[in-house]
C-alpha atoms as a PDB file:
ATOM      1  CA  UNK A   1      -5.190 -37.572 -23.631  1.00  0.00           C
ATOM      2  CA  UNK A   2      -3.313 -40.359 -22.182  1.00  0.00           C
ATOM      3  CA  UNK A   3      -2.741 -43.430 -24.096  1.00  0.00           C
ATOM      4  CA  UNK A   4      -4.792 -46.373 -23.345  1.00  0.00           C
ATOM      5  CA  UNK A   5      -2.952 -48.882 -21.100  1.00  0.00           C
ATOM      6  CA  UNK A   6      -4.002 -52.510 -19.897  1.00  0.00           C
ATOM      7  CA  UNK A   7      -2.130 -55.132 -17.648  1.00  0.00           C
ATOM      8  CA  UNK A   8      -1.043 -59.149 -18.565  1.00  0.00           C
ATOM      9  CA  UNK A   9      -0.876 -61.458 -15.796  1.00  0.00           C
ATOM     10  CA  UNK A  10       2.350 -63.325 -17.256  1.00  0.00           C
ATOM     11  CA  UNK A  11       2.829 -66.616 -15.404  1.00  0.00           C
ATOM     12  CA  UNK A  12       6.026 -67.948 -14.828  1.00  0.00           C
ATOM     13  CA  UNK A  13       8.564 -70.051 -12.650  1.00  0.00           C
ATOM     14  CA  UNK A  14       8.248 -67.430 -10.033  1.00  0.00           C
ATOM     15  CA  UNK A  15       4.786 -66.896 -10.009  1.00  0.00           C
ATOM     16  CA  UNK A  16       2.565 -64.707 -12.037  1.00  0.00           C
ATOM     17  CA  UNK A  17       4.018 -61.505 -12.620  1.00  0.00           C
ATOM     18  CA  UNK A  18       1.903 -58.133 -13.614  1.00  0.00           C
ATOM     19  CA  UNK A  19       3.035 -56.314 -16.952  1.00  0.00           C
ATOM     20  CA  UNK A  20       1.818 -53.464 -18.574  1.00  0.00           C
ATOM     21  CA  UNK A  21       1.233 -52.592 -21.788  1.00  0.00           C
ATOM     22  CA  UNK A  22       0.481 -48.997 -23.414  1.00  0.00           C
ATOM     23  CA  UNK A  23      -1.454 -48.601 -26.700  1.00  0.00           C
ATOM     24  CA  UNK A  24      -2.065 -52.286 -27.159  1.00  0.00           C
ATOM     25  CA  UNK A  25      -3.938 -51.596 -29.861  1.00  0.00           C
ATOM     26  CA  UNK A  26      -1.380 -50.128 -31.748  1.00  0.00           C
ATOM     27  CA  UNK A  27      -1.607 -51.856 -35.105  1.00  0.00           C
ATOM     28  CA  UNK A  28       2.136 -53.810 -35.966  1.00  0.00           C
ATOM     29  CA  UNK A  29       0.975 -56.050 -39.236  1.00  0.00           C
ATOM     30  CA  UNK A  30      -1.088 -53.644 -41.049  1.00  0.00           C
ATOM     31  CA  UNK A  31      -2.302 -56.574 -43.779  1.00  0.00           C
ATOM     32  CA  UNK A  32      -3.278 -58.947 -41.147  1.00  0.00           C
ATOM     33  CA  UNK A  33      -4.227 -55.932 -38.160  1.00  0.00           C
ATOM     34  CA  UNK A  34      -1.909 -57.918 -35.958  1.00  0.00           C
ATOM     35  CA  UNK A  35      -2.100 -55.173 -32.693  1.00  0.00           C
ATOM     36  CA  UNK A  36       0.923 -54.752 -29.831  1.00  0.00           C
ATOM     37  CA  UNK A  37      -1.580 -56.621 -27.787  1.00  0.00           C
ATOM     38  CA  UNK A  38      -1.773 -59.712 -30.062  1.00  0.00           C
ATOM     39  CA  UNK A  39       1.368 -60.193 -30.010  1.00  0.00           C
ATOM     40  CA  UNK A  40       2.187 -59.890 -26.245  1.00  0.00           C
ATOM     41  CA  UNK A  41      -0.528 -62.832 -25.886  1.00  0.00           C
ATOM     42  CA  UNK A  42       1.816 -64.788 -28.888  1.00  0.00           C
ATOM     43  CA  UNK A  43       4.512 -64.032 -26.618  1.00  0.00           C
ATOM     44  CA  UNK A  44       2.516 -65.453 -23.484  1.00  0.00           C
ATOM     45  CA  UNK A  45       1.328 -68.378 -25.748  1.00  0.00           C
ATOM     46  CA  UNK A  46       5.039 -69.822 -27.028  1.00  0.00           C
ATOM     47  CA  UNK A  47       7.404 -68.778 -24.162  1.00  0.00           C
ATOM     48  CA  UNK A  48       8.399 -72.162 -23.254  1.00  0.00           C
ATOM     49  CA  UNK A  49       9.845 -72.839 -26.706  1.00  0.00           C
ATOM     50  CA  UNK A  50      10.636 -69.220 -27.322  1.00  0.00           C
ATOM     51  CA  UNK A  51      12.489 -69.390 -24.215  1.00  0.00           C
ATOM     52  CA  UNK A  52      13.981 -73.080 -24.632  1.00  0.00           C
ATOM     53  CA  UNK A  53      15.906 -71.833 -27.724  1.00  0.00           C
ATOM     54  CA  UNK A  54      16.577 -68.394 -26.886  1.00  0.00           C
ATOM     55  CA  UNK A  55      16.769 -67.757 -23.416  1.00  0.00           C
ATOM     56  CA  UNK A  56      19.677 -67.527 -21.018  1.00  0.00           C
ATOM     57  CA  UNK A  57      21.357 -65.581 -23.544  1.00  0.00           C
ATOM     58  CA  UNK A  58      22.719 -62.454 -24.973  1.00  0.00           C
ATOM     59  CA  UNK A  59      19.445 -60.947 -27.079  1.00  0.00           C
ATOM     60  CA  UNK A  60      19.550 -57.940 -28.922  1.00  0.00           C
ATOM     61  CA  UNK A  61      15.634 -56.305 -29.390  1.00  0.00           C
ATOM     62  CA  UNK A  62      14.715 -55.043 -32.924  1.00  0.00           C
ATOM     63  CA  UNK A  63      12.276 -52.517 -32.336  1.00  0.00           C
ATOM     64  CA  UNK A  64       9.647 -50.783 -34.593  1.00  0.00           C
ATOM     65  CA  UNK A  65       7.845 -47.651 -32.168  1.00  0.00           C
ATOM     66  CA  UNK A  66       5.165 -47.282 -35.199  1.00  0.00           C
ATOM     67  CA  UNK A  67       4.489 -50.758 -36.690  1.00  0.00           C
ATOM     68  CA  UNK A  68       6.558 -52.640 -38.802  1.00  0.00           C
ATOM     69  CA  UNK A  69       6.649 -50.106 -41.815  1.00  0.00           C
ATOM     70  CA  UNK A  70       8.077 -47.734 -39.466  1.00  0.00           C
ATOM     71  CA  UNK A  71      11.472 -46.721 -38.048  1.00  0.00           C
ATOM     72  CA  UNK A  72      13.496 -49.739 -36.527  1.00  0.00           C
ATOM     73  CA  UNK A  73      16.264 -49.710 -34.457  1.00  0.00           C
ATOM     74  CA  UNK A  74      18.187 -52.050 -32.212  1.00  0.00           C
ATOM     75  CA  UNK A  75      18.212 -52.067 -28.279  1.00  0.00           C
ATOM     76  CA  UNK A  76      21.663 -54.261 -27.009  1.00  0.00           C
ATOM     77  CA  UNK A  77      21.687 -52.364 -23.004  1.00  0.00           C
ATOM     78  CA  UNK A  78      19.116 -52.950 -20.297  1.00  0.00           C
ATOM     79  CA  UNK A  79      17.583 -49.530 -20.395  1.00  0.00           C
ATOM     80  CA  UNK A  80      17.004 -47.561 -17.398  1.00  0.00           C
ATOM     81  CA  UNK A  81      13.783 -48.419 -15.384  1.00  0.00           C
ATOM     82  CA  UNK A  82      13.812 -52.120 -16.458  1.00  0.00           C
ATOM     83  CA  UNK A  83      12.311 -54.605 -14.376  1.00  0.00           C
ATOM     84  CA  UNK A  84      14.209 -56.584 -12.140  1.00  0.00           C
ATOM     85  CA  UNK A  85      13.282 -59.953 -14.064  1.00  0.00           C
ATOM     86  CA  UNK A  86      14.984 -58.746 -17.090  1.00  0.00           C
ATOM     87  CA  UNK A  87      18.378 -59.618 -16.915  1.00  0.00           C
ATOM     88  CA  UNK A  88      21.759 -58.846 -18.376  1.00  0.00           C
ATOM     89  CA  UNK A  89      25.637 -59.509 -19.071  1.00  0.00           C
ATOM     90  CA  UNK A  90      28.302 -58.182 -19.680  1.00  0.00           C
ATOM     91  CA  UNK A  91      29.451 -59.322 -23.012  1.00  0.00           C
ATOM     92  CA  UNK A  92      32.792 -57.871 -25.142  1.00  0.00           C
ATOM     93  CA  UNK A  93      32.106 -57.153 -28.559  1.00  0.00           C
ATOM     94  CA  UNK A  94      34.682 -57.438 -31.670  1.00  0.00           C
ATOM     95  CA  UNK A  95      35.720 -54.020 -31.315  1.00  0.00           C
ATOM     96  CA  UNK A  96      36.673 -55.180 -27.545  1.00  0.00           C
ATOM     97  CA  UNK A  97      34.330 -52.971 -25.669  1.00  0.00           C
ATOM     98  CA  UNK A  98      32.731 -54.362 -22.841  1.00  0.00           C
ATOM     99  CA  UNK A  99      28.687 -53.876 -22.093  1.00  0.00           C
ATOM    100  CA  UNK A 100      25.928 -55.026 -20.883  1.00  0.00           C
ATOM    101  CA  UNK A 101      23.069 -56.701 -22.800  1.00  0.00           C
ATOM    102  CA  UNK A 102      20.141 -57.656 -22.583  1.00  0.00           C
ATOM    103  CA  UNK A 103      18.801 -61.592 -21.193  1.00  0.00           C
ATOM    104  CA  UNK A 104      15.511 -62.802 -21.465  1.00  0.00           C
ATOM    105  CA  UNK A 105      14.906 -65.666 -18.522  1.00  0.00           C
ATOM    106  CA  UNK A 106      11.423 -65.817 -17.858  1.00  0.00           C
ATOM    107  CA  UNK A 107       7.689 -64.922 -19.870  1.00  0.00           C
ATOM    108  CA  UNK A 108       7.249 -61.740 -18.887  1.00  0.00           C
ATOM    109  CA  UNK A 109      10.809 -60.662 -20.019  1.00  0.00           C
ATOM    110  CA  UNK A 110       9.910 -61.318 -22.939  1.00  0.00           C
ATOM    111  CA  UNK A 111       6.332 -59.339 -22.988  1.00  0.00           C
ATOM    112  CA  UNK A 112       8.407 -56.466 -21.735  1.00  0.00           C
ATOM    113  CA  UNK A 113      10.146 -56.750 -24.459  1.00  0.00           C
ATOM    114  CA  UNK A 114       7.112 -56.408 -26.581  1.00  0.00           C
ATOM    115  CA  UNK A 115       5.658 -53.523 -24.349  1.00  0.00           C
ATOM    116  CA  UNK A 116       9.314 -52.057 -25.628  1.00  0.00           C
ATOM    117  CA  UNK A 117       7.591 -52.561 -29.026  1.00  0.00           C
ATOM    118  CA  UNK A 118       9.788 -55.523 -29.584  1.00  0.00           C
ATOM    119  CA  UNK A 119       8.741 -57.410 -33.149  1.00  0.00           C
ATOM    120  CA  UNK A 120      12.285 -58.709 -33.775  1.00  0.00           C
ATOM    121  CA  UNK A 121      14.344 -60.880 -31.563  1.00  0.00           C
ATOM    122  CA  UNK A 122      18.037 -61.788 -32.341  1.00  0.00           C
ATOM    123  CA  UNK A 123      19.662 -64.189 -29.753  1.00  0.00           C
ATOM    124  CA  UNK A 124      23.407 -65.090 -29.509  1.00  0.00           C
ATOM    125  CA  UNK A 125      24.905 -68.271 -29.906  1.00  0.00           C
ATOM    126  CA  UNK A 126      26.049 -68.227 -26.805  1.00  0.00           C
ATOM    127  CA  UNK A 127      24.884 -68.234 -23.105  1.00  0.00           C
ATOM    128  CA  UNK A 128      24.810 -65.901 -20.727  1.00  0.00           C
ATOM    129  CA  UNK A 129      27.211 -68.721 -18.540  1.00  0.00           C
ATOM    130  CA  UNK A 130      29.917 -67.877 -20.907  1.00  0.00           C
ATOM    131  CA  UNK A 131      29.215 -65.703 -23.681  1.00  0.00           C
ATOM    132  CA  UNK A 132      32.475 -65.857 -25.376  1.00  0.00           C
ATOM    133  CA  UNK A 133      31.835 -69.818 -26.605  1.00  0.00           C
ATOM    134  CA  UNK A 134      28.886 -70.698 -28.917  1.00  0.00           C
ATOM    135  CA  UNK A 135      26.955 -73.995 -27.685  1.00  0.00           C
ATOM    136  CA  UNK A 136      25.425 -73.691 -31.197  1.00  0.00           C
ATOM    137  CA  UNK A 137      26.968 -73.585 -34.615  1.00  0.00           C
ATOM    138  CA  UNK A 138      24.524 -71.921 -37.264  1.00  0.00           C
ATOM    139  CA  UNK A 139      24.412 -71.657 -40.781  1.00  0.00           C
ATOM    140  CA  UNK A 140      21.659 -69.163 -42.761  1.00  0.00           C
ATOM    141  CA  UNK A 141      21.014 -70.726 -46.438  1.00  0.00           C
ATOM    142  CA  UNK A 142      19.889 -67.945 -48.274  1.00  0.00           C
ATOM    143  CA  UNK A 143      18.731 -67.910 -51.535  1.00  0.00           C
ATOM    144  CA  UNK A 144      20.439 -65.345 -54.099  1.00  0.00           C
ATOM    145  CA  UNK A 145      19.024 -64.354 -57.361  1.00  0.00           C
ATOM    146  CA  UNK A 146      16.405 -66.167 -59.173  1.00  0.00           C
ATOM    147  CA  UNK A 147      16.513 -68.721 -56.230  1.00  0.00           C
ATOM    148  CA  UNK A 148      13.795 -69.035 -53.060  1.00  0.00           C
ATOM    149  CA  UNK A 149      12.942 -71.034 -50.292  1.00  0.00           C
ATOM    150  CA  UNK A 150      12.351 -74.208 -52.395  1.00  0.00           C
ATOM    151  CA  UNK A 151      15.971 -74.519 -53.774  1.00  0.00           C
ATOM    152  CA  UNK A 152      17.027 -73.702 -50.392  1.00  0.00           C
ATOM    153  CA  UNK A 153      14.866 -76.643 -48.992  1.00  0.00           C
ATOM    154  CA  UNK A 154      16.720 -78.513 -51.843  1.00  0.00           C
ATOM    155  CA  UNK A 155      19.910 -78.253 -50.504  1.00  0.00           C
ATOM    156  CA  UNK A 156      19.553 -78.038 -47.099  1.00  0.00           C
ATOM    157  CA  UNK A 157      19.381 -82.193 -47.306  1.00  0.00           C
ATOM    158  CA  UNK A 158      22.749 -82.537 -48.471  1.00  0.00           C
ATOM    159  CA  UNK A 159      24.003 -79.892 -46.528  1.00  0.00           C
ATOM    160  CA  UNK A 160      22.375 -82.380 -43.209  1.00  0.00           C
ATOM    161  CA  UNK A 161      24.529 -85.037 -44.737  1.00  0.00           C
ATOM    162  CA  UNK A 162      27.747 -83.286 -44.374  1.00  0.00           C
ATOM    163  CA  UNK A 163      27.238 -82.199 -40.748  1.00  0.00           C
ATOM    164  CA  UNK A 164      26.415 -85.799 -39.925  1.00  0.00           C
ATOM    165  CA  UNK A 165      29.879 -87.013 -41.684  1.00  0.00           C
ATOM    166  CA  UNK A 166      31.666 -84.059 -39.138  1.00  0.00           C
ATOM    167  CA  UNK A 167      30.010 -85.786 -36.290  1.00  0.00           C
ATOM    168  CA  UNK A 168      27.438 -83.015 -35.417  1.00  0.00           C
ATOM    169  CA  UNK A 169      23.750 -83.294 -35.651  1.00  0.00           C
ATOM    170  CA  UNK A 170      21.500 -80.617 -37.128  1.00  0.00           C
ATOM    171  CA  UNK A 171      18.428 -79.031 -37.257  1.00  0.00           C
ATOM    172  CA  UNK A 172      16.628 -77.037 -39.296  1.00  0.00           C
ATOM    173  CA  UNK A 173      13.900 -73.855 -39.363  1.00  0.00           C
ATOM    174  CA  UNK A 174      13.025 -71.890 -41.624  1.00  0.00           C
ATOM    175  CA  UNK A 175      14.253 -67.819 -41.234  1.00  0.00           C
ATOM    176  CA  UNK A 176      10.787 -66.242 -41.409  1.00  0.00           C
ATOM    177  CA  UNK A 177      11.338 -65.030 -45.075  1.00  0.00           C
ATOM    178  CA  UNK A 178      13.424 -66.684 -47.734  1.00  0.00           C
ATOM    179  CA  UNK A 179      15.766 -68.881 -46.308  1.00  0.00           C
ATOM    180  CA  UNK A 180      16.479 -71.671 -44.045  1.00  0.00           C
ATOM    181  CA  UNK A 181      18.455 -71.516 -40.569  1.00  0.00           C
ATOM    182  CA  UNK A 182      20.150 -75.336 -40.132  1.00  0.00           C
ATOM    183  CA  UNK A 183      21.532 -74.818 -36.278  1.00  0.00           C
ATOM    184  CA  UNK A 184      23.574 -77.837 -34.746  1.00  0.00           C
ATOM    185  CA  UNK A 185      24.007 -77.625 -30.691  1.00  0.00           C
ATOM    186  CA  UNK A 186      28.245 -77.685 -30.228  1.00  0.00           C
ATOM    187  CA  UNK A 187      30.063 -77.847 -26.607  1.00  0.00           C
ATOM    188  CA  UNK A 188      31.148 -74.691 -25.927  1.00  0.00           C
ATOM    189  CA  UNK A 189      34.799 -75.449 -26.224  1.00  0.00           C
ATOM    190  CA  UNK A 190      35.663 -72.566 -29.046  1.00  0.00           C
ATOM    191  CA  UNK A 191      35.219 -69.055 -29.511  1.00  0.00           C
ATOM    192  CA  UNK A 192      33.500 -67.325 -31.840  1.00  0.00           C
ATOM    193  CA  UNK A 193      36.493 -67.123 -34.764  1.00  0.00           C
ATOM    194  CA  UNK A 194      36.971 -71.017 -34.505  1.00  0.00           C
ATOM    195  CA  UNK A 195      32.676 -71.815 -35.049  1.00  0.00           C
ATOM    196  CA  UNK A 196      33.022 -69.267 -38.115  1.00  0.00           C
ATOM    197  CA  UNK A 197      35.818 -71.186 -39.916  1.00  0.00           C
ATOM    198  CA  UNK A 198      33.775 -74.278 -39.105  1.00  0.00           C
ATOM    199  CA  UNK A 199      31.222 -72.973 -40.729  1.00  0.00           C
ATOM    200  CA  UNK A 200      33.230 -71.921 -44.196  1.00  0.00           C
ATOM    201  CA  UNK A 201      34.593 -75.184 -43.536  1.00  0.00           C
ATOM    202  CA  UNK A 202      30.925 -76.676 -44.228  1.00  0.00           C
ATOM    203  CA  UNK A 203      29.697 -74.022 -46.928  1.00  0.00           C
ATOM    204  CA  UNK A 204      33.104 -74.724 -48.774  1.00  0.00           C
ATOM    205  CA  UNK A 205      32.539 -78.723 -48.848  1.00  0.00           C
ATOM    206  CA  UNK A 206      28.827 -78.315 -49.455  1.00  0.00           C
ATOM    207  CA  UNK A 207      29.256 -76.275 -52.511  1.00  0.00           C
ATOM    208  CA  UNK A 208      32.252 -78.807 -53.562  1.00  0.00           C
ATOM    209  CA  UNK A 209      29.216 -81.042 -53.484  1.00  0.00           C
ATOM    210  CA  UNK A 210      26.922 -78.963 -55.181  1.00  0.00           C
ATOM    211  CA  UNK A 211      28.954 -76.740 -57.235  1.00  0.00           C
ATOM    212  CA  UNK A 212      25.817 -75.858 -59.865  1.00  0.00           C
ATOM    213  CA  UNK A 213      23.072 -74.976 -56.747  1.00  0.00           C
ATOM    214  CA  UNK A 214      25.728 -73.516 -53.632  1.00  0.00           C
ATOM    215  CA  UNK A 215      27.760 -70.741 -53.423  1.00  0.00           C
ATOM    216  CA  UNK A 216      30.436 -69.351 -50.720  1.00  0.00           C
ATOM    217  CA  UNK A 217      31.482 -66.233 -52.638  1.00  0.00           C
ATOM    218  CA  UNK A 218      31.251 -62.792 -50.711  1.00  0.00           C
ATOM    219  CA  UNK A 219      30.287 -60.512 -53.835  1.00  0.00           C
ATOM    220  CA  UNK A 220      27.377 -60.994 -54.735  1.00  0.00           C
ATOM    221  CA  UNK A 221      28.075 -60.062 -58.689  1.00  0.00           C
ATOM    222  CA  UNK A 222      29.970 -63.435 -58.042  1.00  0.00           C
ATOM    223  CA  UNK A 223      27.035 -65.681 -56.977  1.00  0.00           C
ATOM    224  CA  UNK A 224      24.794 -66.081 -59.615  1.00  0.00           C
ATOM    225  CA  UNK A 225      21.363 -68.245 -58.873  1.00  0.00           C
ATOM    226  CA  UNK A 226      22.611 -69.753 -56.098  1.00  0.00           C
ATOM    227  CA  UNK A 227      21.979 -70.178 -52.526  1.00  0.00           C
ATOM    228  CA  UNK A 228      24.936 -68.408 -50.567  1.00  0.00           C
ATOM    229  CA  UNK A 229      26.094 -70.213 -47.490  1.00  0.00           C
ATOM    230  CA  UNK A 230      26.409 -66.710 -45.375  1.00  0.00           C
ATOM    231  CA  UNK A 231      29.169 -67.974 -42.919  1.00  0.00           C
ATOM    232  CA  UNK A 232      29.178 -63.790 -42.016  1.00  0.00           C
ATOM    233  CA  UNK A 233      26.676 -64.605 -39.925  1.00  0.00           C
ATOM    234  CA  UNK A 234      28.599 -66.850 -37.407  1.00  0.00           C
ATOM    235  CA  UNK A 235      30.522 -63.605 -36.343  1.00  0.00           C
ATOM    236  CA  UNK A 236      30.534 -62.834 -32.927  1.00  0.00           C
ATOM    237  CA  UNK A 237      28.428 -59.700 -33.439  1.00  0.00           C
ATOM    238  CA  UNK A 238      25.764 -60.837 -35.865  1.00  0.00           C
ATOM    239  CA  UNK A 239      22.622 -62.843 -35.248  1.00  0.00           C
ATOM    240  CA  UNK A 240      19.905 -64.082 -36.844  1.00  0.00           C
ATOM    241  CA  UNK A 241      16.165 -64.086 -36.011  1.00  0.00           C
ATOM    242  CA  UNK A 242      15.505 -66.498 -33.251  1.00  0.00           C
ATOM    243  CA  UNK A 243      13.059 -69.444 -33.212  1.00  0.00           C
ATOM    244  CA  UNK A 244       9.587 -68.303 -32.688  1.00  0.00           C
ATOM    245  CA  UNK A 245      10.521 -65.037 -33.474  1.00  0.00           C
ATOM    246  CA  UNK A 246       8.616 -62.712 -35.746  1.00  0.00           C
ATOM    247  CA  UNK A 247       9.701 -61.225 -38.417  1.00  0.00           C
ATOM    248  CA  UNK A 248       8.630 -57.483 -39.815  1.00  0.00           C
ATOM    249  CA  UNK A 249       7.140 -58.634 -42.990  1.00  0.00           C
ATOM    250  CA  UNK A 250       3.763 -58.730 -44.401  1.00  0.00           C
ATOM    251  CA  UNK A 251       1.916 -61.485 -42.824  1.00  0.00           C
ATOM    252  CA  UNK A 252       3.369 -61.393 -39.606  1.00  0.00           C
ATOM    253  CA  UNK A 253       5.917 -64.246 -40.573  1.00  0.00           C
ATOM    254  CA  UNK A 254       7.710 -66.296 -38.052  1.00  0.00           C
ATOM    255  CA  UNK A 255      10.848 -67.841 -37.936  1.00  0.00           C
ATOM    256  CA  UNK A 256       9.864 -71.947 -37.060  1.00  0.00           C
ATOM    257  CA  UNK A 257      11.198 -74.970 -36.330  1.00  0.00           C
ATOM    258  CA  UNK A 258      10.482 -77.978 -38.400  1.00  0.00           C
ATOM    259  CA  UNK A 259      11.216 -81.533 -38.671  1.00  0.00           C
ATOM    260  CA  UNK A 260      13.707 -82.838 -41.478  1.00  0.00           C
ATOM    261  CA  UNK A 261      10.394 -84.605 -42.248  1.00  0.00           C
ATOM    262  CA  UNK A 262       8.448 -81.679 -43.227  1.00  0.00           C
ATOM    263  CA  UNK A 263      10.981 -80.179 -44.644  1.00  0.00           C
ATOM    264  CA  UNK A 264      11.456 -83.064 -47.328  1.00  0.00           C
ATOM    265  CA  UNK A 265       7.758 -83.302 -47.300  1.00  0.00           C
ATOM    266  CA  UNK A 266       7.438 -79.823 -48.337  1.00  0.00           C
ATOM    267  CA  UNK A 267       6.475 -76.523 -46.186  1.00  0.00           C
ATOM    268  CA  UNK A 268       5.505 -73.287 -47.000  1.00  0.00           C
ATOM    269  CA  UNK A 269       6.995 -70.874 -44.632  1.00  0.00           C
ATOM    270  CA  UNK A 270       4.223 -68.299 -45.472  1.00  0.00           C
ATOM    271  CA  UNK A 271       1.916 -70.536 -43.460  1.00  0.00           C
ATOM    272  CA  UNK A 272       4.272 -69.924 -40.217  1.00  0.00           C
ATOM    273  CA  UNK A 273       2.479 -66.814 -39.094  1.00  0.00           C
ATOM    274  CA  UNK A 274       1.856 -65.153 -35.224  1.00  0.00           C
ATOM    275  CA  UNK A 275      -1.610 -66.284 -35.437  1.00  0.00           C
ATOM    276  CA  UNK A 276      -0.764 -70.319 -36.354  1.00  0.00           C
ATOM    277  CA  UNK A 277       2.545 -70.993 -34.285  1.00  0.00           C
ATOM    278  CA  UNK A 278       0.247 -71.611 -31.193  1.00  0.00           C
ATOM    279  CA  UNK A 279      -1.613 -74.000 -32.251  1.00  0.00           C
ATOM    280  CA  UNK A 280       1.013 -75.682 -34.091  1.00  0.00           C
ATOM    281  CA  UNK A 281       2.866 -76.120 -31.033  1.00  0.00           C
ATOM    282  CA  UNK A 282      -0.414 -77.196 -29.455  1.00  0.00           C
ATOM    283  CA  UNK A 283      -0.744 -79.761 -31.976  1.00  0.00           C
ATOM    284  CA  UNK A 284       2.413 -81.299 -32.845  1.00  0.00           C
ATOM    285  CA  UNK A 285       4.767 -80.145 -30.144  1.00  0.00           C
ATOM    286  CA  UNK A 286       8.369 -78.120 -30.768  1.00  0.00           C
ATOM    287  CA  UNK A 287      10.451 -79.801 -33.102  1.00  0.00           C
ATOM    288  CA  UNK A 288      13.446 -78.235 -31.066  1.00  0.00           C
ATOM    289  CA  UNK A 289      12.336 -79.329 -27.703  1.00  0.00           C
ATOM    290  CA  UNK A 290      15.728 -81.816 -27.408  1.00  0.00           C
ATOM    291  CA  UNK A 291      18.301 -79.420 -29.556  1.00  0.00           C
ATOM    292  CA  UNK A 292      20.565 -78.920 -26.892  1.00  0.00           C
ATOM    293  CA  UNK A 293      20.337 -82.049 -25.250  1.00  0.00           C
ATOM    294  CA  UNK A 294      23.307 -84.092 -27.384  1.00  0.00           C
ATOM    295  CA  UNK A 295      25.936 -81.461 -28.060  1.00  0.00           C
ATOM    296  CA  UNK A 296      28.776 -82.166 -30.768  1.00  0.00           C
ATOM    297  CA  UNK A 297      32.164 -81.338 -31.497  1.00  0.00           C
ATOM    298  CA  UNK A 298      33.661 -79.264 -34.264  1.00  0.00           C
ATOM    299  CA  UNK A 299      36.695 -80.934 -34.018  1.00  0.00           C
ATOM    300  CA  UNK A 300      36.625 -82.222 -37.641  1.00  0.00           C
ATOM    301  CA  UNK A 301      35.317 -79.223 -38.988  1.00  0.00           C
ATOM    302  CA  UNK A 302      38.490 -77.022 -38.130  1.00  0.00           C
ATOM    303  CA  UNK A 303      40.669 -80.040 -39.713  1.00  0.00           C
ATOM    304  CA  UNK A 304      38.777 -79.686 -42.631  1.00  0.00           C
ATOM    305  CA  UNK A 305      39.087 -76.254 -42.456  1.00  0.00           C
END
């Protein structure tokens, strides 16, 4: 028998666009019976923040055939028979081999990408204008040991304090699961090995600062109850989860954007699921809207570093 198929109108800036989707009723979130189909319309229903933070850019697809307790695996190369509104670059990796991957411009792109059975997405720091210099510097506070989100919430004020003294403005989300992602928008005047000792030059100072709660140390015998400052992941070749992205954990997580308000207020990043995001961006907007709109300098970073 052949699978059951339906068709999205996707609107977009050219128009509404036609996209299929097979078995979208394929279950992804077993404990909430989140379906393929629900989260194509999640797609539909955030793309212009999904796509204001992580569009235009190298994306790499984390895909899951059979639901998130499945098999996973990673898609980097516009595969054959893609549609001509899904995009690509050429991008060189640290190994120095040169291919194409993947860019996400437009909604339906990105419900493609979920008719690809999509759940993860992992966006450069870079754009596709010039992939080789990061616009954003990130940092991934991630609790280790007996520590969780809260003492990562904890720190994450102190660690805003010392990107303001290096000139460079931040903002925060939290990762979908345990920690927090603190992203500050940078010209793109470096390559990747330059942001990454910026960013070991900010771990290294916050955890002068906070010797007892931060840690910088790669083994993790050597980190104790402490929230590592994972500067690995400002590596040319490793992302992180994207705003608005799911994650592939119980609940049908997502990765969200929140004020320094909230955070200090207090958020549970449970609450951030598929089936809320909408109408918390219907309600009180995306915190991110203006990220990229005053980019800094790491200038003082790499002297510190």
């Amino acid at each position: 028998m052949a699978s059951e198929r339906i068709t999205l109108t996707v609107p977009g800036p050219h128009g509404d666009r036609e996209v299929g989707l097979s078995s979208p009723r394929r279950v992804l979130w077993p404990d909430p019976g989140i379906t393929k189909r629900d989260l194509a319309e999640y797609m539909i229903a955030v793309s212009g923040a999904f796509l204001n933070a992580n569009g235009h850019r190298p994306v790499s697809l984390e895909r899951f055939p059979d639901g998130i307790d499945g098999e996973r695996f990673y898609s980097k190369n516009p595969p054959k028979g893609a549609p001509d509104f899904v995009e690509a670059v050429t991008v060189t990796y640290n190994s120095g081999r040169r291919h194409p991957q993947l860019v996400l411009t437009e909604p339906a792109a990105t419900v493609w990408a979920v008719q690809m059975n999509t759940v993860v997405f992992h966006p450069w720091a870079s754009l596709a204008a010039d992939t080789d210099r990061p616009v954003e510097l990130r940092i991934d506070l991630d609790p280790h040991g007996a520590t969780d989100f809260d003492d990562a919430a904890a720190v994450a004020p102190e660690l805003r304090a010392v990107l303001r003294d290096a000139g460079l403005e931040p903002w925060v989300k939290t990762s979908g699961s345990r920690g927090i992602h603190v992203f500050c928008p940078i010209e793109p005047t470096h390559e990747f090995l330059d942001v990454r000792h910026a960013v070991i030059a900010v771990g290294r100072e916050l955890e002068r600062r906070l010797p007892d709660r931060v840690t910088t140390a790669w083994w993790k015998e050597e980190r104790g109850d402490r929230v590592f400052v994972d500067f690995n992941q400002a590596n040319r070749d490793r992302t992180m989860a994207g705003a608005y992205s799911p994650r592939a954990l119980p609940g049908a997580p997502v990765s969200t954007p929140v004020t320094w308000e909230e955070l200090e207020v207090g958020v549970d990043p449970a609450s951030f699921t598929l089936r809320s995001i909408p109408e918390r961006i219907a309600r009180v907007g995306d915190p991110w809207a203006d990220l990229a709109s005053r980019p800094g300098r790491i200038d003082t970073l790499l002297e510190w570093w």
